[in-house]
N, C-alpha and C. Protein backbone atom coordinates (compact mmCIF):
# COMPACT_ATOMS: atom_id res chain seq x y z
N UNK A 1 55.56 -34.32 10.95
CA UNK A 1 54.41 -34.92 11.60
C UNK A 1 53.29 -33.87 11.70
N UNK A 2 51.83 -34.03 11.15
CA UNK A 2 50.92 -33.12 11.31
C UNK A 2 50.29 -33.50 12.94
N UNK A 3 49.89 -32.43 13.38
CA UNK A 3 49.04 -32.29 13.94
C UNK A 3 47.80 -33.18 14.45
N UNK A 4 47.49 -34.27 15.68
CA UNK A 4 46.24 -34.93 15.25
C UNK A 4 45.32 -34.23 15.74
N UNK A 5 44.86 -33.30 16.53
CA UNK A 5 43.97 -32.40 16.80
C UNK A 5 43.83 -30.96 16.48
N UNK A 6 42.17 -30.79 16.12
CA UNK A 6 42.20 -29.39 15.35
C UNK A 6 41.32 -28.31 16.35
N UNK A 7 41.46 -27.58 16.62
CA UNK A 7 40.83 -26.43 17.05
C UNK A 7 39.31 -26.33 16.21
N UNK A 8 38.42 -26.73 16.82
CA UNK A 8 36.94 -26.41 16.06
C UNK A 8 36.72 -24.69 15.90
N UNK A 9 37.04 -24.08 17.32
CA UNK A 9 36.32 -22.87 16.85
C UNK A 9 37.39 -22.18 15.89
N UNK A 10 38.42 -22.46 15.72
CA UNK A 10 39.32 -21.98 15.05
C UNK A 10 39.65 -22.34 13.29
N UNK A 11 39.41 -23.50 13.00
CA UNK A 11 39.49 -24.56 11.52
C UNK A 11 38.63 -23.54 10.80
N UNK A 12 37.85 -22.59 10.51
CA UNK A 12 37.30 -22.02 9.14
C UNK A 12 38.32 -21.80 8.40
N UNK A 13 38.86 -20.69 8.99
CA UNK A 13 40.17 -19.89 8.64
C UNK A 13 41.42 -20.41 8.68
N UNK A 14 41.51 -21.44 9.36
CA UNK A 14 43.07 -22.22 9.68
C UNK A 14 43.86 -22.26 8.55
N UNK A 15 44.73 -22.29 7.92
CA UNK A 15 46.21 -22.32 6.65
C UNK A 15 46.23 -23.84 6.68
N UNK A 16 46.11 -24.60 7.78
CA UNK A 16 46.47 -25.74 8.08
C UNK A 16 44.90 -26.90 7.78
N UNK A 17 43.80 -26.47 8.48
CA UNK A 17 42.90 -27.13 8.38
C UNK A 17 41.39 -26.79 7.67
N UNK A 18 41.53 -25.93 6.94
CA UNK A 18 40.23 -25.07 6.50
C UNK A 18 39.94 -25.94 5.75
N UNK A 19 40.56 -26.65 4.06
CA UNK A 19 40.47 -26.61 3.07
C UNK A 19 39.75 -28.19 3.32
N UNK A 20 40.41 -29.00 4.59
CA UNK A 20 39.59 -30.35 4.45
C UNK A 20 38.76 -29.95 5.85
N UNK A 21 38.48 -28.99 6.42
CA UNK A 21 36.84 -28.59 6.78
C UNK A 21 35.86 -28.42 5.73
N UNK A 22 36.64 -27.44 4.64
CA UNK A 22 35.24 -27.56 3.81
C UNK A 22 34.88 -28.99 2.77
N UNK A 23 35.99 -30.04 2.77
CA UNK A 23 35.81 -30.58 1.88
C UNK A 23 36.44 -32.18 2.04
N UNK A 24 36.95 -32.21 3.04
CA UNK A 24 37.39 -33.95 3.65
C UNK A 24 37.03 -34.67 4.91
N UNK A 25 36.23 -34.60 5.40
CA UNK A 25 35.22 -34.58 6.54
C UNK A 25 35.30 -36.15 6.40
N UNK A 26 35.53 -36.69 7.70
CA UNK A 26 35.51 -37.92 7.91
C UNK A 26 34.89 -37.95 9.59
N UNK A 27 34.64 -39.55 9.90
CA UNK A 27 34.06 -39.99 10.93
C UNK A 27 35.32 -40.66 11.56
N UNK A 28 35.81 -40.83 13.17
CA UNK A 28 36.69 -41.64 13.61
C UNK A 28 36.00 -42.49 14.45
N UNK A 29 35.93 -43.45 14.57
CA UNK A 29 35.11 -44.38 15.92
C UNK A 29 35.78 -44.59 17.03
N UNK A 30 34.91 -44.40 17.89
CA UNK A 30 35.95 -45.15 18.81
C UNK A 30 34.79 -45.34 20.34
N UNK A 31 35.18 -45.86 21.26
CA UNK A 31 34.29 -46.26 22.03
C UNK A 31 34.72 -45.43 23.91
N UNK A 32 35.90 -44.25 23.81
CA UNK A 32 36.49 -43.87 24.79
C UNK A 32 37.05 -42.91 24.44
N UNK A 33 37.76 -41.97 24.91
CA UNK A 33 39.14 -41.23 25.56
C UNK A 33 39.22 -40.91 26.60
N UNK A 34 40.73 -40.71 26.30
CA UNK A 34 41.53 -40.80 28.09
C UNK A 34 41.79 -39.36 27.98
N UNK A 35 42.30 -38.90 29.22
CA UNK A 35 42.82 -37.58 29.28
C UNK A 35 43.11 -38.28 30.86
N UNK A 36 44.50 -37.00 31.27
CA UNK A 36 45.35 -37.03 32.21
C UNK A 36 45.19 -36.55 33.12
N UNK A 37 44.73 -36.70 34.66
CA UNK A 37 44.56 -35.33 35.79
C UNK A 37 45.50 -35.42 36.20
N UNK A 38 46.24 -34.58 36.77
CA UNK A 38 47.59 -33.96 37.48
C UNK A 38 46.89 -34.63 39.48
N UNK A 39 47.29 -35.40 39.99
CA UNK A 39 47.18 -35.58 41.71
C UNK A 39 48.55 -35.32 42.25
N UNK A 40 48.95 -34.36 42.34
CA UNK A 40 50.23 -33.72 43.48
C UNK A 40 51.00 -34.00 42.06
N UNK A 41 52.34 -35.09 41.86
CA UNK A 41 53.23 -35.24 40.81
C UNK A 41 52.79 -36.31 40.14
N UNK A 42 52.04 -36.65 40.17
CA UNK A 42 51.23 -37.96 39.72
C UNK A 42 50.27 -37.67 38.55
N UNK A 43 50.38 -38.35 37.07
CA UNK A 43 50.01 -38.47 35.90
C UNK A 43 48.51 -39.11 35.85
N UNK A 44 47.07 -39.46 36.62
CA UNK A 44 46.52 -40.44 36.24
C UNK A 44 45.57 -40.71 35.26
N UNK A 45 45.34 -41.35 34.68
CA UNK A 45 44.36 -41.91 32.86
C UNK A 45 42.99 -41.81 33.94
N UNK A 46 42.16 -40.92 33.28
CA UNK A 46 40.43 -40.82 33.06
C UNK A 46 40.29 -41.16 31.91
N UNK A 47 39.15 -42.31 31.87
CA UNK A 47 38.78 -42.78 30.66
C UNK A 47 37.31 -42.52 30.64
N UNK A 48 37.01 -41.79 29.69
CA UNK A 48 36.03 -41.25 29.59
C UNK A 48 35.12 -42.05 27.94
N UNK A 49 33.72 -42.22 28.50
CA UNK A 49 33.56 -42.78 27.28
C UNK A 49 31.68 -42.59 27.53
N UNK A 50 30.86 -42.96 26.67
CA UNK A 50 29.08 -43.37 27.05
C UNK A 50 28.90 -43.89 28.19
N UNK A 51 27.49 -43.50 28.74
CA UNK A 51 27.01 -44.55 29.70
C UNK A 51 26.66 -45.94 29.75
N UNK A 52 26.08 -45.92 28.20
CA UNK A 52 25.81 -47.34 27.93
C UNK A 52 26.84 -47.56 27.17
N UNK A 53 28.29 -47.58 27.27
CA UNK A 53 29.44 -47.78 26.62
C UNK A 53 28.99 -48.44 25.39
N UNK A 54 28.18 -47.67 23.98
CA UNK A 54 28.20 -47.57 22.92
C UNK A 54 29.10 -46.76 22.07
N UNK A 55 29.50 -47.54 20.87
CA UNK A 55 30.62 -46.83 20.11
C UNK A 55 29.59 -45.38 19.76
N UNK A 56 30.66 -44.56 19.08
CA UNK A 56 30.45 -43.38 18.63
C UNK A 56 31.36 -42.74 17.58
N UNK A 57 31.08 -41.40 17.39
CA UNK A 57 32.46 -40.79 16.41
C UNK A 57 32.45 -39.33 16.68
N UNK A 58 33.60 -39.99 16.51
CA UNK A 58 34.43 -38.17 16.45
C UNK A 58 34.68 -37.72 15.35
N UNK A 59 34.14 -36.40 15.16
CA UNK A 59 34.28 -35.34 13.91
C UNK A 59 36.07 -35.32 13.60
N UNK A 60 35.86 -35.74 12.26
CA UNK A 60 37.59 -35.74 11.66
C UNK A 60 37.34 -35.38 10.78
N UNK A 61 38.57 -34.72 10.07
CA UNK A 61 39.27 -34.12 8.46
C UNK A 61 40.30 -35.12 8.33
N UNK A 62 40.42 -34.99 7.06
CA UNK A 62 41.72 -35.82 6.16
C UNK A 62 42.65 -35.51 5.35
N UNK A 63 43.91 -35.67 5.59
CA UNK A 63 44.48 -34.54 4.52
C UNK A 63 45.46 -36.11 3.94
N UNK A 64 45.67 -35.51 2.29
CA UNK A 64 46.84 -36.59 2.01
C UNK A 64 48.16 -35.47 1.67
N UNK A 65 49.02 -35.70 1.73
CA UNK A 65 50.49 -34.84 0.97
C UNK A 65 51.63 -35.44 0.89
N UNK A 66 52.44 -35.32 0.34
CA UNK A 66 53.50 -35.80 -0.01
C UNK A 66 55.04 -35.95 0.62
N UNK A 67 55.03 -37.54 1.16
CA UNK A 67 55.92 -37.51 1.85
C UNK A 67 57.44 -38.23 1.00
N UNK A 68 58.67 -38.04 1.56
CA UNK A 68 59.31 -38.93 1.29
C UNK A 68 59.59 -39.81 0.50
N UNK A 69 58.21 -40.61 1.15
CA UNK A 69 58.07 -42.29 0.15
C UNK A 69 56.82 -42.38 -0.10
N UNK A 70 56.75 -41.20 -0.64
CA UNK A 70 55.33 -41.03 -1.30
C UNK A 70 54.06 -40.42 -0.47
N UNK A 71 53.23 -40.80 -1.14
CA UNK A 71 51.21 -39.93 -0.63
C UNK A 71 51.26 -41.01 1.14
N UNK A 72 51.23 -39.23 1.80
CA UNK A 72 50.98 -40.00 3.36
C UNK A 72 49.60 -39.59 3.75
N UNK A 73 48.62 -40.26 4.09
CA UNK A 73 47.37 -40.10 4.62
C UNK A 73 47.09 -39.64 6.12
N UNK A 74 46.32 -38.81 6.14
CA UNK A 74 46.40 -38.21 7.93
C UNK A 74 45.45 -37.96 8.35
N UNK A 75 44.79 -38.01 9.46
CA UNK A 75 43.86 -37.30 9.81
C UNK A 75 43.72 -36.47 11.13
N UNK A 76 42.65 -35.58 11.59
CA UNK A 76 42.83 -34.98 12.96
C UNK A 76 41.13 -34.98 13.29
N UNK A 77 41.25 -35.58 14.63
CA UNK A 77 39.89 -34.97 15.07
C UNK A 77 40.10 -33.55 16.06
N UNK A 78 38.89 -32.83 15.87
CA UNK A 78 38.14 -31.74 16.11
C UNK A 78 38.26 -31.83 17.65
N UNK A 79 37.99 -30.71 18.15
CA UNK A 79 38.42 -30.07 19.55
C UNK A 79 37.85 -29.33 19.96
N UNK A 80 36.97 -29.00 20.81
CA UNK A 80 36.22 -27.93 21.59
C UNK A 80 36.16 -27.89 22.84
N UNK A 81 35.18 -27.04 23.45
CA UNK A 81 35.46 -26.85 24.92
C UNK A 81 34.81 -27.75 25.87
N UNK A 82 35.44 -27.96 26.51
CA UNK A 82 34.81 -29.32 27.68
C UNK A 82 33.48 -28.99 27.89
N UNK A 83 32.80 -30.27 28.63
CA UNK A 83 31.57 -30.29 28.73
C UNK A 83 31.93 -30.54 30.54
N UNK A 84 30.81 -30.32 31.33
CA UNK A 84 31.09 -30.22 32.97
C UNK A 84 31.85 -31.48 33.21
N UNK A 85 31.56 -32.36 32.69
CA UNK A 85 32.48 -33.62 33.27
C UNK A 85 33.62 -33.97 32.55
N UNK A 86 34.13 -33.24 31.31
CA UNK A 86 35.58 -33.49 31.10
C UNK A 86 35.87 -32.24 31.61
N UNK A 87 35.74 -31.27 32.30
CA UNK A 87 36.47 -30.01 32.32
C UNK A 87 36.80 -30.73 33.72
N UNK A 88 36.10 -31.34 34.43
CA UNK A 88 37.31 -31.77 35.58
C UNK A 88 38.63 -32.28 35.56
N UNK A 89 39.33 -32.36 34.19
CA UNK A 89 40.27 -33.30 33.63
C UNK A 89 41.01 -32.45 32.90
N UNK A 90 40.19 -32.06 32.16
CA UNK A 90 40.95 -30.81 30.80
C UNK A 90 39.96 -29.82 30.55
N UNK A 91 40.98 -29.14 29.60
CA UNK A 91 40.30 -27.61 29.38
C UNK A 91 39.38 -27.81 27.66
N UNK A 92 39.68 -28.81 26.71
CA UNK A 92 39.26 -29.46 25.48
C UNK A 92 38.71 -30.45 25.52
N UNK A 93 38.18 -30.89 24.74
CA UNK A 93 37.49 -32.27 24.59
C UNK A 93 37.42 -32.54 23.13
N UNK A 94 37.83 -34.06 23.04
CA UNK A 94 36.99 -33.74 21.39
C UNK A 94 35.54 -34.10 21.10
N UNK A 95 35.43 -33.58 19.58
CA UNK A 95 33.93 -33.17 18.83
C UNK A 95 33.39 -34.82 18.95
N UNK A 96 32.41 -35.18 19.99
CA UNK A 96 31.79 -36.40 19.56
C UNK A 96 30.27 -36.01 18.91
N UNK A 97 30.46 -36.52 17.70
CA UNK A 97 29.36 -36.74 16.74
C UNK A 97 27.79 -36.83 17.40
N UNK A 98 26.60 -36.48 17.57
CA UNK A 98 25.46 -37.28 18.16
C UNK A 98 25.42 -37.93 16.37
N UNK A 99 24.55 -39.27 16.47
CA UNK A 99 24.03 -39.83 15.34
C UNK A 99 23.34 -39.19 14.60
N UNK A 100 22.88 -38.73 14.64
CA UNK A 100 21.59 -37.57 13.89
C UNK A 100 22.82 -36.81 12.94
N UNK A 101 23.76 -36.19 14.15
CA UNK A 101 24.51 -35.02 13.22
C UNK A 101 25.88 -35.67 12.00
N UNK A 102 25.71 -37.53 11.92
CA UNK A 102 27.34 -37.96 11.31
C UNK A 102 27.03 -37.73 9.54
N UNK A 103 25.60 -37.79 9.50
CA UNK A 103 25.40 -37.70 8.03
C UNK A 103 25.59 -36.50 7.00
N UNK A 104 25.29 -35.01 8.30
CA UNK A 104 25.70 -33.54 7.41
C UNK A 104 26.93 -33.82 7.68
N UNK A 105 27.56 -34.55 8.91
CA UNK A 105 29.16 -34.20 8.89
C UNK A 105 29.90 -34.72 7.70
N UNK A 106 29.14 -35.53 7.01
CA UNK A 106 30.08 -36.72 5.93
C UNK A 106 29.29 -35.97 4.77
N UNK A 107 28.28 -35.38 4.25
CA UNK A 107 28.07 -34.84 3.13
C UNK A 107 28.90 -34.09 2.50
N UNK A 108 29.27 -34.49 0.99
CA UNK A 108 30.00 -33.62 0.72
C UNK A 108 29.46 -32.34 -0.03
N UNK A 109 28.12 -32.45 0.01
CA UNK A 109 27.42 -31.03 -0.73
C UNK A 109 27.30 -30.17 0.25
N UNK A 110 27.92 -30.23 1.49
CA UNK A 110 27.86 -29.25 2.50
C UNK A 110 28.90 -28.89 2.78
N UNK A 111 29.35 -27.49 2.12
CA UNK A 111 30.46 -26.75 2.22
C UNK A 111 30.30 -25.80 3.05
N UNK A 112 29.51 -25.24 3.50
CA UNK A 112 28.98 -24.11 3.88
C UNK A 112 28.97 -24.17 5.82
N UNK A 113 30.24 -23.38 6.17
CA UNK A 113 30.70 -23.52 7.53
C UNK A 113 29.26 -22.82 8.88
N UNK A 114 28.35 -22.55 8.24
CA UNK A 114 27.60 -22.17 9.04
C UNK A 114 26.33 -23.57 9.47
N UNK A 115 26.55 -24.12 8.43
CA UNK A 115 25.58 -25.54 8.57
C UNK A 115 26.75 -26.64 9.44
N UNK A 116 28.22 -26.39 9.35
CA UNK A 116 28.62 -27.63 9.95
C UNK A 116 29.36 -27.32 11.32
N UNK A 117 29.37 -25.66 11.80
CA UNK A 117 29.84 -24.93 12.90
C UNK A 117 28.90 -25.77 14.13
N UNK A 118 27.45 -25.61 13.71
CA UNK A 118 26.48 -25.75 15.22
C UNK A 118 26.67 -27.77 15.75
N UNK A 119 27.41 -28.37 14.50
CA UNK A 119 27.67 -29.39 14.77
C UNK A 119 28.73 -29.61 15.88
N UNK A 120 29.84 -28.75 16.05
CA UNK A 120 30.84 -29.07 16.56
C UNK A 120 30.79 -28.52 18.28
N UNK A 121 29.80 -29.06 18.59
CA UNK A 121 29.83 -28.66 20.34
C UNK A 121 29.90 -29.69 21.11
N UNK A 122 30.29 -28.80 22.60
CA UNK A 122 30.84 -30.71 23.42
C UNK A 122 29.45 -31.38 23.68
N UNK A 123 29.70 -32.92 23.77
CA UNK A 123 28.78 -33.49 24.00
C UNK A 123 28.17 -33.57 25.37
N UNK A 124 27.03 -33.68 25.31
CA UNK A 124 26.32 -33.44 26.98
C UNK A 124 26.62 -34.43 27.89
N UNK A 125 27.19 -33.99 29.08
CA UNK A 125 27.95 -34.66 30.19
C UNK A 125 27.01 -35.98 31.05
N UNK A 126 25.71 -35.41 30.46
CA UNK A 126 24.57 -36.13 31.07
C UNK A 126 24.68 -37.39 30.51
N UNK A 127 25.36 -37.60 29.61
CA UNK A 127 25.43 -38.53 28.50
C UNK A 127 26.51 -39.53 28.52
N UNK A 128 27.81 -38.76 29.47
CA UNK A 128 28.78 -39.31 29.34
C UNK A 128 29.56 -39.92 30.99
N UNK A 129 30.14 -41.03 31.44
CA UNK A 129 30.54 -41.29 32.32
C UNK A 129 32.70 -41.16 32.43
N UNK A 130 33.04 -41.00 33.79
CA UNK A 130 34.51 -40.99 33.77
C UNK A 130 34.76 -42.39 34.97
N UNK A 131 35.88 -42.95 34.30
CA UNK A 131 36.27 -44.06 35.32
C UNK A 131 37.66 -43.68 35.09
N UNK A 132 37.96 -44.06 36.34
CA UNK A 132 39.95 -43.86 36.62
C UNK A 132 40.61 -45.48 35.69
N UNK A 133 41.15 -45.43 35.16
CA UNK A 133 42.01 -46.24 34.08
C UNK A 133 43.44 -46.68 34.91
N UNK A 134 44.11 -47.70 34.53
CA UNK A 134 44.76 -48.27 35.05
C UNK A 134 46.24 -47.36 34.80
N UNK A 135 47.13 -47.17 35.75
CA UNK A 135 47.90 -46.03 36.10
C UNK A 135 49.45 -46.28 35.05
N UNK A 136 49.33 -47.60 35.05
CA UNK A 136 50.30 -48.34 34.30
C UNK A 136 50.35 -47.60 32.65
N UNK A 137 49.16 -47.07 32.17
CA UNK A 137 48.92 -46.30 31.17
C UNK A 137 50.08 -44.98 31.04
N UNK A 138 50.45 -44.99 31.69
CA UNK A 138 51.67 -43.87 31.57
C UNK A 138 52.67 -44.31 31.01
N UNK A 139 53.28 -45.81 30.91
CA UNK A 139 53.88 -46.35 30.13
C UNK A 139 53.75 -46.60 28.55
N UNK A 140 54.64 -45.97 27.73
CA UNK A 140 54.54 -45.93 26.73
C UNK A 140 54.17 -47.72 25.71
N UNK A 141 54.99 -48.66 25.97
CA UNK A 141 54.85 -50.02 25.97
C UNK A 141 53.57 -50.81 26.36
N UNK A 142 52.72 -49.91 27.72
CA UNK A 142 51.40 -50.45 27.90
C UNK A 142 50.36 -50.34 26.69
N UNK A 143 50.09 -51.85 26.96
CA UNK A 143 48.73 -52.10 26.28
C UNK A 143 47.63 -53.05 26.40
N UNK A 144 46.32 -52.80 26.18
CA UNK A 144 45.31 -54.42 26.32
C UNK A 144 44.30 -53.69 27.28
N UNK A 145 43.10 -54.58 27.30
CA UNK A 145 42.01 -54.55 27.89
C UNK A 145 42.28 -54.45 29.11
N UNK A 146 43.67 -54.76 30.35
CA UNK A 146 43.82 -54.30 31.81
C UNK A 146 44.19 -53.00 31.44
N UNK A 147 43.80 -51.77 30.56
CA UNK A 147 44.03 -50.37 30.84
C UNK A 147 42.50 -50.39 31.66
N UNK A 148 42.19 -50.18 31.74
CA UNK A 148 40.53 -50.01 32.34
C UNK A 148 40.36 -50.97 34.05
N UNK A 149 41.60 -51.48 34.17
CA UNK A 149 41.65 -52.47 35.59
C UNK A 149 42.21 -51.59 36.59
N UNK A 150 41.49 -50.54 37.29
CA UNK A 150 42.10 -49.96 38.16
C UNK A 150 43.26 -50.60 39.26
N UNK A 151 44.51 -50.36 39.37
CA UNK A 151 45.34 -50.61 40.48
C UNK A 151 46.08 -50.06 41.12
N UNK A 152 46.04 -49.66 42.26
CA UNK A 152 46.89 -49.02 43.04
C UNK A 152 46.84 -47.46 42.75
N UNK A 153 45.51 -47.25 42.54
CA UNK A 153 45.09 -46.06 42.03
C UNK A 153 43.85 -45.63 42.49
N UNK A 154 43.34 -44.31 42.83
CA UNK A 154 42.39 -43.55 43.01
C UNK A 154 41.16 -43.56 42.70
N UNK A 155 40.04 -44.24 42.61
CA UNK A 155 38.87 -44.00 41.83
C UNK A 155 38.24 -42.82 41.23
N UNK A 156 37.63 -42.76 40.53
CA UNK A 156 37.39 -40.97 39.55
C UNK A 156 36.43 -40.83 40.14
């Protein structure tokens, strides 16, 4: 099983992720992530996503290699350091794209790690809102639009 998250300040040089930094650069969409705060022994889901809950993307690589039962396709998004409002949660965040920056991220005539480095910083907190997520999310089996229905749980 690879890896789904990559270390941004780290991927130039990586053994593992360099080769599709310089050269498999993909977009992931998505409209959220969660991350976990620790309350005493208690697990709870921050869902963190836009203010005007518009989709977005996260900076990804792609690798294919050879599995088993043949060519397995993979990808990982990018990782950097929190921005003030996920660092209340975690110490990482991942790379969300601004629009401006998804088009050098997807060029493939841009090999050159100094043009796609200043891309990979956290996104501005000013930008982004946290709501407490429904607690039931700790269950592996949970799923559906009541993750986001707070119950019997804490507000963020």
């Amino acid at each position: 099983m690879r890896p789904v998250n990559a270390r941004s300040e780290s991927i130039v040089g990586s053994a593992m992720f360099g080769e599709s930094f310089r050269k498999r650069r993909c977009l992931v969409p998505a409209d959220g992530f969660y991350e976990w705060r620790t309350e005493g022994k208690r697990k709870l889901p921050v869902h963190f996503r836009l203010k005007d809950s518009s989709p977005f993307a996260f900076a990804g690589i792609w690798d294919v290699w050879k599995g088993s039962s043949g060519s397995v396709f993979t990808c990982a998004i990018l990782t950097t350091k929190p921005n003030e409002l996920t660092a209340t949660v975690h110490d990482r965040m991942p790379v969300i794209l601004s629009r401006d920056d998804e088009a050098a991220w997807l060029d493939p005539g841009v090999d050159d790690a100094a043009k796609l480095l200043p891309l990979l910083r956290s996104y501005p907190a000013t930008e982004m809102e946290a709501v407490a997520a429904n607690p039931a999310m700790n269950k592996p089996s949970f799923e559906g639009p009541e993750a986001l229905v707070v119950k019997d749980g804490p507000e963020f």
